[in-house]
Protein backbone atom coordinates (compact mmCIF):
# COMPACT_ATOMS: atom_id res chain seq x y z
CA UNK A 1 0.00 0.00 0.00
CA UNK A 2 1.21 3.23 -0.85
CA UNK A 3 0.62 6.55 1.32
CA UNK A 4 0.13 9.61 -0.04
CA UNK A 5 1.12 12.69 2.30
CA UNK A 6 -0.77 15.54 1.49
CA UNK A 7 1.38 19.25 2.52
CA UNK A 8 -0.84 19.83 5.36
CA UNK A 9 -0.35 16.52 6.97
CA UNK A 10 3.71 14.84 6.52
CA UNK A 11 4.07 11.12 6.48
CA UNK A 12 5.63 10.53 9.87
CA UNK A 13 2.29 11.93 11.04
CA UNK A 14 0.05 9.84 8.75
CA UNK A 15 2.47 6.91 10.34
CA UNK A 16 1.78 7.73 13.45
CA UNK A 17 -1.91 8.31 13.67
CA UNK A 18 -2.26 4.74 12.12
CA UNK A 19 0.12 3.13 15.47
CA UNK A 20 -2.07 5.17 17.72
CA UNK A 21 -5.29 3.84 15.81
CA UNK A 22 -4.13 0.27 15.92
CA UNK A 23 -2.75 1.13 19.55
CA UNK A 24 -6.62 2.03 20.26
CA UNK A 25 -8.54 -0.92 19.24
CA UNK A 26 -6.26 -3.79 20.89
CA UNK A 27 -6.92 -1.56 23.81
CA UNK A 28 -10.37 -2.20 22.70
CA UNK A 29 -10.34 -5.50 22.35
CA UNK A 30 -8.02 -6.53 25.13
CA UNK A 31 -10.92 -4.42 27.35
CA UNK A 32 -13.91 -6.41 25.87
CA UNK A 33 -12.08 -9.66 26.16
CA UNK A 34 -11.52 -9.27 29.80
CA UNK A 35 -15.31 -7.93 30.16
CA UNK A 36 -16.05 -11.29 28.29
CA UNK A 37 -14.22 -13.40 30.95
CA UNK A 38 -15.89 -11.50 34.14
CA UNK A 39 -19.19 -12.15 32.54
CA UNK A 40 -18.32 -15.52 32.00
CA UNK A 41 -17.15 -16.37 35.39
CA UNK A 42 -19.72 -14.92 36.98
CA UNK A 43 -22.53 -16.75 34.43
CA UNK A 44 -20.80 -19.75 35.66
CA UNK A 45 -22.17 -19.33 39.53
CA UNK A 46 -21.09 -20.46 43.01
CA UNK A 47 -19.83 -23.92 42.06
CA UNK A 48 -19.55 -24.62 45.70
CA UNK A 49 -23.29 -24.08 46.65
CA UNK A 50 -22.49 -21.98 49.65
CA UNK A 51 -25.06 -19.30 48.30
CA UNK A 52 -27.50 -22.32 48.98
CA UNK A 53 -26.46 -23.72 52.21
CA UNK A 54 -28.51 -23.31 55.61
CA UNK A 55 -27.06 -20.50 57.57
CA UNK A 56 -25.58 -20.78 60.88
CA UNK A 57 -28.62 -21.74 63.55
CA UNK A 58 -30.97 -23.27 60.97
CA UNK A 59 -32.76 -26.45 61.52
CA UNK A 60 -32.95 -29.83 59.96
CA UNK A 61 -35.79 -32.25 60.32
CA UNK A 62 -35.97 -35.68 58.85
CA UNK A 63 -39.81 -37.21 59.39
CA UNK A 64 -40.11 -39.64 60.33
CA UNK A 65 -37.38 -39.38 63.44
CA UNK A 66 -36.99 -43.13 63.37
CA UNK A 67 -38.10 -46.28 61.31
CA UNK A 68 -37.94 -50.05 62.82
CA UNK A 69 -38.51 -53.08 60.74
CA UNK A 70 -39.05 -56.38 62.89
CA UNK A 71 -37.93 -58.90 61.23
CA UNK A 72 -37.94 -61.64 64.98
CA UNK A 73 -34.18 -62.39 64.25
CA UNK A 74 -34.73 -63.74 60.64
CA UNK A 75 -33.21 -60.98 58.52
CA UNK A 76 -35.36 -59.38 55.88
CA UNK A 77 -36.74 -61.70 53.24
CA UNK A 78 -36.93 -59.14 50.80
CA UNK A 79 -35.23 -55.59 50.22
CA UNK A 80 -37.48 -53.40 51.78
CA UNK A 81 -38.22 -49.43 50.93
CA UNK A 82 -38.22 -46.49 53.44
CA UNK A 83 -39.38 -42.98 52.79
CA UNK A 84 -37.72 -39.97 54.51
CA UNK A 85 -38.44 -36.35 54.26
CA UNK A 86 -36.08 -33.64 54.66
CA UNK A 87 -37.07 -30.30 55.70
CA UNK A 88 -35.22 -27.11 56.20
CA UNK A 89 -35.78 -23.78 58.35
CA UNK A 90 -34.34 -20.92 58.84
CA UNK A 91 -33.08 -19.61 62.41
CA UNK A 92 -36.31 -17.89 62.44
CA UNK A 93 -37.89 -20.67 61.54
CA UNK A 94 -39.21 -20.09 58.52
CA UNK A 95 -38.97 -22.87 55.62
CA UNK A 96 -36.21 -22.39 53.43
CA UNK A 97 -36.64 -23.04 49.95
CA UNK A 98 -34.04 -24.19 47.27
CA UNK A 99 -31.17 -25.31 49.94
CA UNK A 100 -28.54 -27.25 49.16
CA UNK A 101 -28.23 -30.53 51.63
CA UNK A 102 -26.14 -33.79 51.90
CA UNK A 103 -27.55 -36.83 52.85
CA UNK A 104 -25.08 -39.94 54.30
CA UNK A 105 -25.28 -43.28 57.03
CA UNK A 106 -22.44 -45.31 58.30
CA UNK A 107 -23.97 -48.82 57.29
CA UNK A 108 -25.02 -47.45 53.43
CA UNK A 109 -23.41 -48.19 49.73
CA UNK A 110 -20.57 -47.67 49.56
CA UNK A 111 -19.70 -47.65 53.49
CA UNK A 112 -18.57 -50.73 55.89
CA UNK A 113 -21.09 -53.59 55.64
CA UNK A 114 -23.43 -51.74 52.66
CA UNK A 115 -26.49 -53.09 54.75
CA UNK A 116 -28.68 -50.65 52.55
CA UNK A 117 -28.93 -48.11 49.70
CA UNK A 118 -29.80 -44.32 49.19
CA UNK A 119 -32.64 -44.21 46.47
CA UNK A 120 -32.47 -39.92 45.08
CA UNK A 121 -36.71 -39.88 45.09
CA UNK A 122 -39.22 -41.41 46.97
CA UNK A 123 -39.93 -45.22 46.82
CA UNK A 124 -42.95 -44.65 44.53
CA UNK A 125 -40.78 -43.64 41.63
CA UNK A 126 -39.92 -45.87 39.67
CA UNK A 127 -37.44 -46.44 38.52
CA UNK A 128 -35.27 -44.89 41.27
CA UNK A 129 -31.53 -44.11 41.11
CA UNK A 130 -29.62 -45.81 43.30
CA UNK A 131 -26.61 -42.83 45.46
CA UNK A 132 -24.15 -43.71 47.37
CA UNK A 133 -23.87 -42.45 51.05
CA UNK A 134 -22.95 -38.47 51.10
CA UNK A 135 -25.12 -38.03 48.08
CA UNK A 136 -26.26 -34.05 47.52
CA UNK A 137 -29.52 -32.62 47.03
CA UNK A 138 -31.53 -29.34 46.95
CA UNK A 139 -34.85 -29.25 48.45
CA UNK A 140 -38.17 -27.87 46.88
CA UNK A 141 -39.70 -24.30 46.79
CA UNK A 142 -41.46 -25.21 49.95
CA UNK A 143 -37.79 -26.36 51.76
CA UNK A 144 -38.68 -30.33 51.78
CA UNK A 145 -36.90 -33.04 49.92
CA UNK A 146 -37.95 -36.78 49.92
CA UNK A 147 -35.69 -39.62 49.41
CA UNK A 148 -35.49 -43.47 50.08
CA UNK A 149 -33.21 -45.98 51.67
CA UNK A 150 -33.85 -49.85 50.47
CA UNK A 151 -32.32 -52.18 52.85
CA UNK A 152 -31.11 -55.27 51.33
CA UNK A 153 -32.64 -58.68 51.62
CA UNK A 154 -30.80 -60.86 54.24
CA UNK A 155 -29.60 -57.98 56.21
CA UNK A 156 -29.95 -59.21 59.97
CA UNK A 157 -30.16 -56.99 62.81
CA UNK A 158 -28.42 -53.23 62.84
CA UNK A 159 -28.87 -49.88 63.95
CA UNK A 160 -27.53 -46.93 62.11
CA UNK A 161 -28.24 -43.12 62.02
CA UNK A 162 -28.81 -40.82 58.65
CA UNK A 163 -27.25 -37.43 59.14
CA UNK A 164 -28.25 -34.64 56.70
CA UNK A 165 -25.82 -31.84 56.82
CA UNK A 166 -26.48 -27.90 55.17
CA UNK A 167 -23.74 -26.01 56.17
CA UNK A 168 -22.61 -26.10 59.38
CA UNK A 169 -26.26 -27.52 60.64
CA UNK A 170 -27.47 -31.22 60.73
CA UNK A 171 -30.26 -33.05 61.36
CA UNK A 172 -30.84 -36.75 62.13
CA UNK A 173 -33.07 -40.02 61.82
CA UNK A 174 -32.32 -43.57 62.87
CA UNK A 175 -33.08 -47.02 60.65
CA UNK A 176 -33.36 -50.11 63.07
CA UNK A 177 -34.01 -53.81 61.49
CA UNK A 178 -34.22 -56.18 64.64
């Protein structure tokens, strides 16, 4: 390309103004590409789910508080469903919707003797999905969330507790086959 200097304006000017123009729109660009990042980082959320955790003084329930299934010494003949429902409240008590909670027992997959398994819904969906012990959730708009355990067939006599945890609060429910 070949640049014609007029007299009003010399070369080394014409030179110049096209550096500073260039100079200009990486600035440009390097500015919208950063903008571009932020955005994107901040589309991407809170991967940690604190912004959905319980705050300090809420309250867990699991109903019911306890479940036994008799089984007179002779194990369980056939894997057997229980339903538990998680509900979460603020320290004022209020229900709080949308939080983040994490659901484990000593004696489920994949723990120690694996004498039964999380199931993520309620026993009447089928079919269920099968989590292992310290499995995560989110309750509903009205702060509950149901799940299932299914102990396994042949499992004799035990005793274990299911913690659910939201940030630094817990709540807790026993399972008892005897």
């Amino acid at each position: 390309m070949h640049i014609v200097c007029d007299t009003d304006i010399s070369c080394e000017e014409v030179g110049s103004m096209k550096l500073t123009i260039k100079r200009k729109q990486i600035v440009i660009l390097v500015l919208l590409l950063v903008l571009l990042l932020i955005t994107l980082i901040q589309g991407c959320g809170n991967t940690n789910g604190s912004e959905c955790q319980a705050p300090d003084g809420s309250k867990i329930t699991i109903t019911p508080s306890s479940q036994t299934v008799t089984t007179n010494g002779t194990g369980l003949a056939f894997p057997t469903p229980l339903d538990w429902t998680v509900t979460v409240f603020y320290p004022d008590g209020t229900i709080m919707p949308k939080a983040c909670i994490n659901v484990s027992g000593t004696f489920a997959v994949p723990n120690g003797y694996a004498l039964y398994q999380f199931q993520f819904y309620p026993s009447s969906v089928s079919p269920n999905l099968p989590v292992n012990s310290g499995f995560a959730a989110q309750t509903d708009e009205s702060g509950q969330y149901t799940f299932s355990t299914l102990l396994s067939a042949g499992t004799g006599t035990f005793n274990d507790t299911i913690y659910v945890r939201s940030g630094s609060n817990s709540g807790n429910a026993t399972v008892t086959v005897n």
